[in-house]
Protein backbone atom coordinates (compact mmCIF):
# COMPACT_ATOMS: atom_id res chain seq x y z
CA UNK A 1 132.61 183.61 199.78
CA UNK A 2 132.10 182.40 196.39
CA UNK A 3 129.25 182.07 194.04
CA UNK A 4 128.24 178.39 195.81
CA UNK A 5 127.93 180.04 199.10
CA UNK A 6 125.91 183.22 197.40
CA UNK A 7 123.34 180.20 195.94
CA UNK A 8 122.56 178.56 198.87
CA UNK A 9 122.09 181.55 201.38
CA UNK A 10 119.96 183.06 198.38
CA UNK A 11 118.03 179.75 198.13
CA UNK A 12 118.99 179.80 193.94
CA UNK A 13 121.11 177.95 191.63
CA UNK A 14 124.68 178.85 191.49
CA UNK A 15 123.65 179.08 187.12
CA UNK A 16 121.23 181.31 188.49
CA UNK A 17 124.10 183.77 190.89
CA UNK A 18 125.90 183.34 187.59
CA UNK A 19 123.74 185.06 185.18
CA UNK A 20 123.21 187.89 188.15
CA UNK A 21 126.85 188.76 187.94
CA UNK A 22 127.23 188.80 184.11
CA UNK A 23 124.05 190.65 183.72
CA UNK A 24 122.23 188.05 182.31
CA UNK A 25 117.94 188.05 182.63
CA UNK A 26 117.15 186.71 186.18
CA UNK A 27 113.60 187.19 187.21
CA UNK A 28 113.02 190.31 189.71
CA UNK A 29 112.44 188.24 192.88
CA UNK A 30 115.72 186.27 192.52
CA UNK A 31 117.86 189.17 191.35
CA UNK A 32 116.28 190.61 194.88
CA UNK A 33 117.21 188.08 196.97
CA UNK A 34 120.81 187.81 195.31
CA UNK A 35 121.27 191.34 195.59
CA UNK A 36 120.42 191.03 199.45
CA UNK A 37 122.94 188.50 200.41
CA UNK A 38 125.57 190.09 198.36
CA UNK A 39 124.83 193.81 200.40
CA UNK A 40 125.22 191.56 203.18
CA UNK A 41 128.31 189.69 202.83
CA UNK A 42 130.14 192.35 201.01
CA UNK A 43 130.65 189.64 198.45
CA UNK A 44 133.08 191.23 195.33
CA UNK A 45 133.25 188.71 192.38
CA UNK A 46 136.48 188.17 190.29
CA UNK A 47 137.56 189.98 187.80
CA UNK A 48 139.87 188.48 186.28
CA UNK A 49 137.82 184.85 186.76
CA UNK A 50 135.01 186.70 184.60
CA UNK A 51 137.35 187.84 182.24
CA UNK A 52 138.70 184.73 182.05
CA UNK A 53 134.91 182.95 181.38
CA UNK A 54 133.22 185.95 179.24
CA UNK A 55 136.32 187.15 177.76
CA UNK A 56 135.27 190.81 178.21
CA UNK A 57 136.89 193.36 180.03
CA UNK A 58 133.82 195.32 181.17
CA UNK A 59 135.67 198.23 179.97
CA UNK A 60 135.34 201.03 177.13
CA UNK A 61 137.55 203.40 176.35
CA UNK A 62 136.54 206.58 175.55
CA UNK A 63 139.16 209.37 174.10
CA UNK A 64 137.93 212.85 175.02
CA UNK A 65 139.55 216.51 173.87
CA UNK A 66 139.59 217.80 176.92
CA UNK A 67 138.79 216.85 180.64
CA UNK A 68 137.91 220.37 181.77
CA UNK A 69 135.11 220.87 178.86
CA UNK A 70 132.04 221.18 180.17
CA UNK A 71 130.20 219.69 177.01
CA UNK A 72 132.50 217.02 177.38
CA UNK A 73 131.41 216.28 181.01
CA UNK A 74 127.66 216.16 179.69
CA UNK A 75 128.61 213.77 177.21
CA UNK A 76 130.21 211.47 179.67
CA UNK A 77 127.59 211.80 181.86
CA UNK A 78 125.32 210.60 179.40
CA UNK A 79 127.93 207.80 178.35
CA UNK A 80 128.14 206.72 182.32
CA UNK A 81 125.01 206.18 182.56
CA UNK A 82 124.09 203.81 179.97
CA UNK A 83 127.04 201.73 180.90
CA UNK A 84 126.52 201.53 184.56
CA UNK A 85 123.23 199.44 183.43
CA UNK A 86 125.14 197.41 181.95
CA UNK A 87 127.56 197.25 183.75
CA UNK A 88 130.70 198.39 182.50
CA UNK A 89 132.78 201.54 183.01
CA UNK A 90 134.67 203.85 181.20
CA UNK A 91 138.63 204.21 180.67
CA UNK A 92 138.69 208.27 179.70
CA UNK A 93 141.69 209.21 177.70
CA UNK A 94 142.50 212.77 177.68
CA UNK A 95 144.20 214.12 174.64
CA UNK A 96 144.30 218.26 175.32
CA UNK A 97 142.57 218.84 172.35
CA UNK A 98 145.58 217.52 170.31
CA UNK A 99 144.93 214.72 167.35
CA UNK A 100 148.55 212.98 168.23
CA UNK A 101 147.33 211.87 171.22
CA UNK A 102 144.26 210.56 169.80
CA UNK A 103 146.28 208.56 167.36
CA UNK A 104 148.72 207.54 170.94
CA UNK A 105 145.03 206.57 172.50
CA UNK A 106 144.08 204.54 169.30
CA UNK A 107 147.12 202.54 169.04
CA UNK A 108 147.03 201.65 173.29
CA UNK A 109 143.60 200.81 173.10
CA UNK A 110 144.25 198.70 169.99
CA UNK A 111 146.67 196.44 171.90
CA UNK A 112 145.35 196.82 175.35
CA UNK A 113 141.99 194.76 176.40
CA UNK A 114 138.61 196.83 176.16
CA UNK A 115 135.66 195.85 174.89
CA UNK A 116 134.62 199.23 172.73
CA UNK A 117 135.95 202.67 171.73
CA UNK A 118 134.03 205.38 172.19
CA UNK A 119 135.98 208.21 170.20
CA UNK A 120 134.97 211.99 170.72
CA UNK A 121 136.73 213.21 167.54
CA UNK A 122 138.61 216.09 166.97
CA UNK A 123 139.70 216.22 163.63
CA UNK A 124 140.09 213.19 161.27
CA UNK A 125 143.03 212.04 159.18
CA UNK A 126 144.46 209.53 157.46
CA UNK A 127 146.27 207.97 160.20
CA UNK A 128 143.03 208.14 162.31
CA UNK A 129 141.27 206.21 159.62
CA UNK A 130 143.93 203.60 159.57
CA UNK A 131 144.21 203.20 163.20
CA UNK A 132 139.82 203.05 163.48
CA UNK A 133 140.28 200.20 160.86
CA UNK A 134 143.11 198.13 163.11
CA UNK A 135 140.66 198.64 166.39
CA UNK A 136 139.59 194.72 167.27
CA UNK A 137 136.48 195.96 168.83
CA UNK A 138 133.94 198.06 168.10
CA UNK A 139 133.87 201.80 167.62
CA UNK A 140 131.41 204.83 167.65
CA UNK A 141 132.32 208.33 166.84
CA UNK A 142 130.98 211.04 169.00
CA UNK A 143 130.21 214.73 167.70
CA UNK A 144 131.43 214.33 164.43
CA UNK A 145 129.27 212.06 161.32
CA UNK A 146 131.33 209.50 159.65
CA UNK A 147 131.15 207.20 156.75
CA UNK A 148 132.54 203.70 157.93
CA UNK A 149 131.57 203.46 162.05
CA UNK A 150 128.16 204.25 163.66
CA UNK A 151 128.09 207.87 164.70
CA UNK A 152 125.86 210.39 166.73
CA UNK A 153 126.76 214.18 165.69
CA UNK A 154 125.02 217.33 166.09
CA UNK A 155 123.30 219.61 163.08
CA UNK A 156 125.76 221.87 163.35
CA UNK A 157 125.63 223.68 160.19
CA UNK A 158 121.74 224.53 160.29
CA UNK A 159 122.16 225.59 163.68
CA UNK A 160 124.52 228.21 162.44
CA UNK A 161 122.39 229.25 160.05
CA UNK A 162 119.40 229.19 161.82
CA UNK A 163 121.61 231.57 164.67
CA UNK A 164 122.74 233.77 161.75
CA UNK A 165 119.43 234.56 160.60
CA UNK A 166 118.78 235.87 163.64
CA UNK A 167 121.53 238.52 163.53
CA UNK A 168 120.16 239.46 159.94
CA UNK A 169 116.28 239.82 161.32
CA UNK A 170 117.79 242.17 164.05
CA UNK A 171 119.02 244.55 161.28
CA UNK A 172 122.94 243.36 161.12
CA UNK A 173 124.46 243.52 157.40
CA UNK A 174 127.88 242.94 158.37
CA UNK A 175 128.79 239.95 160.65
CA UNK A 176 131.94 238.17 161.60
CA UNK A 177 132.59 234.54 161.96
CA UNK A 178 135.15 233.75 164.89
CA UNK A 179 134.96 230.18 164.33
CA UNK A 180 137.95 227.08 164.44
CA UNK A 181 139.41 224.94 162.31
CA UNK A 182 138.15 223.31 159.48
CA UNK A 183 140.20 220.38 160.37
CA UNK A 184 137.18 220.28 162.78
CA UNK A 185 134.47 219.08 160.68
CA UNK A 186 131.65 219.98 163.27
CA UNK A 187 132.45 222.87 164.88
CA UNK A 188 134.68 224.06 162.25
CA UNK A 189 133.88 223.49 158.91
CA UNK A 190 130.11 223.85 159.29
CA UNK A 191 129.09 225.76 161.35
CA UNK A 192 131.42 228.46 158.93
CA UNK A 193 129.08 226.99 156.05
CA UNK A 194 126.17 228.15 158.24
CA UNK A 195 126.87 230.96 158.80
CA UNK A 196 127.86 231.37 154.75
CA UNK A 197 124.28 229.68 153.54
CA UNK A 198 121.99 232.28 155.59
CA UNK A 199 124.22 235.14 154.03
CA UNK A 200 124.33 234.00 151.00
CA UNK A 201 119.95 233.75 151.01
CA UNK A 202 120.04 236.97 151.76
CA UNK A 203 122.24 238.33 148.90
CA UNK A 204 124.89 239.92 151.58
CA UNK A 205 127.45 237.31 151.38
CA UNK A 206 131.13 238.74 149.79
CA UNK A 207 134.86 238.08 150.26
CA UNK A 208 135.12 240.63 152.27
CA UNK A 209 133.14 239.08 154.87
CA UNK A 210 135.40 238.52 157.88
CA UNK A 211 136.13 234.96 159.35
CA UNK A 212 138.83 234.35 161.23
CA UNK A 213 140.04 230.76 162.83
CA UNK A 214 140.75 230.53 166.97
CA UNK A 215 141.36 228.17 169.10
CA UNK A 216 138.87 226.56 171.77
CA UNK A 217 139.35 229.34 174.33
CA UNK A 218 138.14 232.32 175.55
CA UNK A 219 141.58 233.84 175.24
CA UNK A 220 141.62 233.52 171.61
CA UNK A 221 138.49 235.28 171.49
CA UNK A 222 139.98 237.87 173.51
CA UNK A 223 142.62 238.36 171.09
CA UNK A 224 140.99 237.62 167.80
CA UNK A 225 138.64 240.30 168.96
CA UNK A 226 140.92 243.05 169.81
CA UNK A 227 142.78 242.27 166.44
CA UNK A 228 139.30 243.59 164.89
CA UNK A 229 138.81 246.25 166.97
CA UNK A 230 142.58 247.61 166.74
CA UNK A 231 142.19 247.39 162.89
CA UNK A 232 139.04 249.45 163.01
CA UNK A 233 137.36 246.34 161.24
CA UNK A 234 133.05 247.42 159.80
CA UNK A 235 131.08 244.85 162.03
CA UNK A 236 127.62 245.01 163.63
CA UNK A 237 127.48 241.26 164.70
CA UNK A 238 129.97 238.20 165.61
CA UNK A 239 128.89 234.51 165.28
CA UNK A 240 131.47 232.82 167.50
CA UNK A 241 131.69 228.50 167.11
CA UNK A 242 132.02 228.54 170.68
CA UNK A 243 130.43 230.16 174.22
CA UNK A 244 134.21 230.44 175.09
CA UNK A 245 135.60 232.18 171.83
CA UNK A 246 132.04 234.12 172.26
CA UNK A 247 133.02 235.18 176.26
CA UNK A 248 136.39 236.09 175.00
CA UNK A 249 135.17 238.26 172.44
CA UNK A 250 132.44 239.92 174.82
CA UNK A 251 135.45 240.63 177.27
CA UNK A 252 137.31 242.91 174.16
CA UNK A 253 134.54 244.59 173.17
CA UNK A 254 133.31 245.63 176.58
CA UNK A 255 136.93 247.02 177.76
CA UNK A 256 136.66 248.77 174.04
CA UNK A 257 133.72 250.50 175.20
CA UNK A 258 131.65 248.57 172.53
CA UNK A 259 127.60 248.04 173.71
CA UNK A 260 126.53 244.69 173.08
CA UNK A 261 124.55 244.26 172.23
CA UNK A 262 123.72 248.13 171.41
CA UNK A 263 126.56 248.56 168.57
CA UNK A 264 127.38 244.76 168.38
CA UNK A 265 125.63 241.91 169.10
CA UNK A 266 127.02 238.31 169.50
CA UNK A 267 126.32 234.88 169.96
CA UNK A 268 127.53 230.92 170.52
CA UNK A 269 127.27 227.48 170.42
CA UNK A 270 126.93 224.99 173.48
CA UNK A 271 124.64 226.57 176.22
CA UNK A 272 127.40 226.50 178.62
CA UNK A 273 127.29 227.83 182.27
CA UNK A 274 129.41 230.58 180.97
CA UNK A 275 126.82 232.18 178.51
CA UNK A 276 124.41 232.71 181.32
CA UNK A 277 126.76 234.02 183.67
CA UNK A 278 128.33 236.90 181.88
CA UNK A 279 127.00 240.35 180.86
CA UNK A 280 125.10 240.79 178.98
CA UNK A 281 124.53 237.04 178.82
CA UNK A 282 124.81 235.63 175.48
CA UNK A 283 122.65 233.99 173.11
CA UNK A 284 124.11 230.56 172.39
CA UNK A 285 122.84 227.37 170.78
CA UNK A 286 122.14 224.40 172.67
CA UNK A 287 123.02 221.07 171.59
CA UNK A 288 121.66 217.70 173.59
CA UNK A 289 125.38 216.24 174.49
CA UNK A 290 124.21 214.19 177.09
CA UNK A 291 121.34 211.96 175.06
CA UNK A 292 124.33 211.97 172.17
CA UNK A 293 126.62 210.30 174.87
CA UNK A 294 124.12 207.84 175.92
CA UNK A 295 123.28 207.25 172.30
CA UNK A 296 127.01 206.70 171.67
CA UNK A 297 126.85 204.05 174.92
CA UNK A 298 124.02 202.23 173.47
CA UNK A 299 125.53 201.75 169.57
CA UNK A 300 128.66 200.52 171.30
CA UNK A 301 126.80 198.32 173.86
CA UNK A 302 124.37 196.91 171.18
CA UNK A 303 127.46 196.10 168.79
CA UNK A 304 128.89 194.01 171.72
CA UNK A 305 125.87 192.21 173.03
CA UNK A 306 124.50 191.36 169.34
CA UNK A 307 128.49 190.41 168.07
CA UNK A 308 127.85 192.42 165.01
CA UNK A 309 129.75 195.32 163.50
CA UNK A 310 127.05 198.12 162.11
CA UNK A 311 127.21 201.28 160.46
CA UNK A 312 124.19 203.72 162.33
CA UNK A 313 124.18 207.35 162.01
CA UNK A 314 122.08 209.51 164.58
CA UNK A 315 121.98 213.54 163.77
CA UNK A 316 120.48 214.90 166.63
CA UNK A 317 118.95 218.46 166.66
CA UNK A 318 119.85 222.10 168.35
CA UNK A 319 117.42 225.15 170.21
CA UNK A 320 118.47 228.57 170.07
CA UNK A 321 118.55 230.15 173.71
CA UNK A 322 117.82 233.71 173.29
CA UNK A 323 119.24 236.21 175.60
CA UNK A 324 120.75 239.49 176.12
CA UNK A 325 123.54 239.71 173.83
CA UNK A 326 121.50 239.21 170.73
């Protein structure tokens, strides 16, 4: 079978079968009857022959920290689904929440053929910047805002605030911040400016205030937490940057005897399965990762379609889900 033989059983032009298969506009009724002989012959185009005539790859890579994350997997989900309308699909590089890998992910898809990069940031360097720059197609960053490519991010320091206000309307006067690296603009950095603005309107923000850096686990919770509690540390409320850190935390203080959210109350960001699940389940903020990953899919696609390089930057907004813990 070939695109002749799709034509004439379809009663079209093969220009016609053409435009079908590289998603060109074909009116309803043909794209029907196309559609119908191809179901029926089990006709698979070329590849490589429309590689060869487009010079696309109907590929885009997209680097990811971590496979297992279930933000991540709403993200993707949101990515997938703009480009199976188009009708591309997505090379997912895993880098195990580790920036050298980005940079290993950067350089492959520099020299190896896709058609975008869809980069879920981490943290950003130098070396980042200069690989971004070297990238022959087009790139959108994912979760974090930057200057120089088209971006969709999260209002991630608000949302802390907005979440720490809370504690302080409750009646807590001395919170802790488990949060991440600053290195992580996002979820680092800002939401630990958050967290500083609403304490600082309220006249209760001091040196002494305790925030303390852990990595994307519930384990470091764990053991951030029972640092705290082995040190006898004065706390009434934690503000963890993640519902993992936050479930690790919850796991110290309950096998400490601690009431939460009686003594302690405590909350996170990302509205994961997790929050709802444990006990008390915990107040966490949720963020819209799968409309971000279909707006990342649609700055890339648009940047391909039109030829053009932009710069567009989408912040999209948070909700608070109350619940037991706070």
């Amino acid at each position: 079978m070939n695109i002749k033989d799709i034509a004439q059983m379809a009663g079209v032009s093969r220009a016609t079968v053409s435009r079908y298969l590289n998603h060109g506009y074909v009116s309803d009724e043909k794209k029907q009857k196309i559609k119908d002989v191809i179901e029926q012959t089990g006709y698979v185009p070329s590849t490589q022959a429309q590689m060869l005539r487009t010079k696309k790859t109907r590929l885009i890579g997209v680097i990811i920290p971590k496979i297992n994350s279930e933000t991540v997997s709403r993200i993707l989900k949101g990515i997938g689904q703009v480009l199976e309308n188009y009708g591309y699909h997505m090379l997912v590089a895993n880098t195990e929440n580790r920036y050298e890998k980005e940079l290993d992910y950067l350089k492959i898809f520099a020299n190896d053929r896709v058609d975008g990069v869809i980069l879920l940031a981490s943290v950003r360097t130098r070396q980042h910047q200069k690989l971004l720059a070297q990238l022959p197609v087009p790139v959108v960053i994912a979760g974090q805002e930057a200057q120089k490519y088209s971006c969709v991010f999260h209002d991630d320091r608000n949302a802390a605030k907005a979440l720490t206000q809370r504690f302080l309307e409750r009646g807590c006067r001395r919170p802790v911040f488990l949060g991440v690296t600053d290195a992580d603009t996002a979820a680092g950095m800002n939401r630990r400016l958050g967290f500083e603005a609403a304490l600082k309107e309220h006249d209760l923000w001091s040196e002494d205030i305790l925030e303390l850096a852990c990595e994307f686990d519930s384990a470091s919770g764990y053991e951030r937490m029972q640092e705290l509690i082995r040190e006898q540390a004065d706390f009434d409320s934690v503000l963890c940057a993640t519902d993992n850190i936050a479930a690790g935390a919850l796991r110290a203080l309950r096998e400490a005897g601690i009431d939460v959210p009686g003594k302690v109350k405590l909350a996170g960001f990302g509205d994961t399965q997790l929050a709802s699940l444990v006990t008390p389940a915990m107040t966490t903020v949720h963020y819209h990762y799968e409309e971000s990953g279909k707006e990342a899919a649609s700055m890339v696609m648009e940047q391909i379609y039109s030829g053009t390089r932009f710069v567009k930057s989408v912040m999209l907004g948070y909700e608070i889900v109350p619940r037991e813990s706070l």
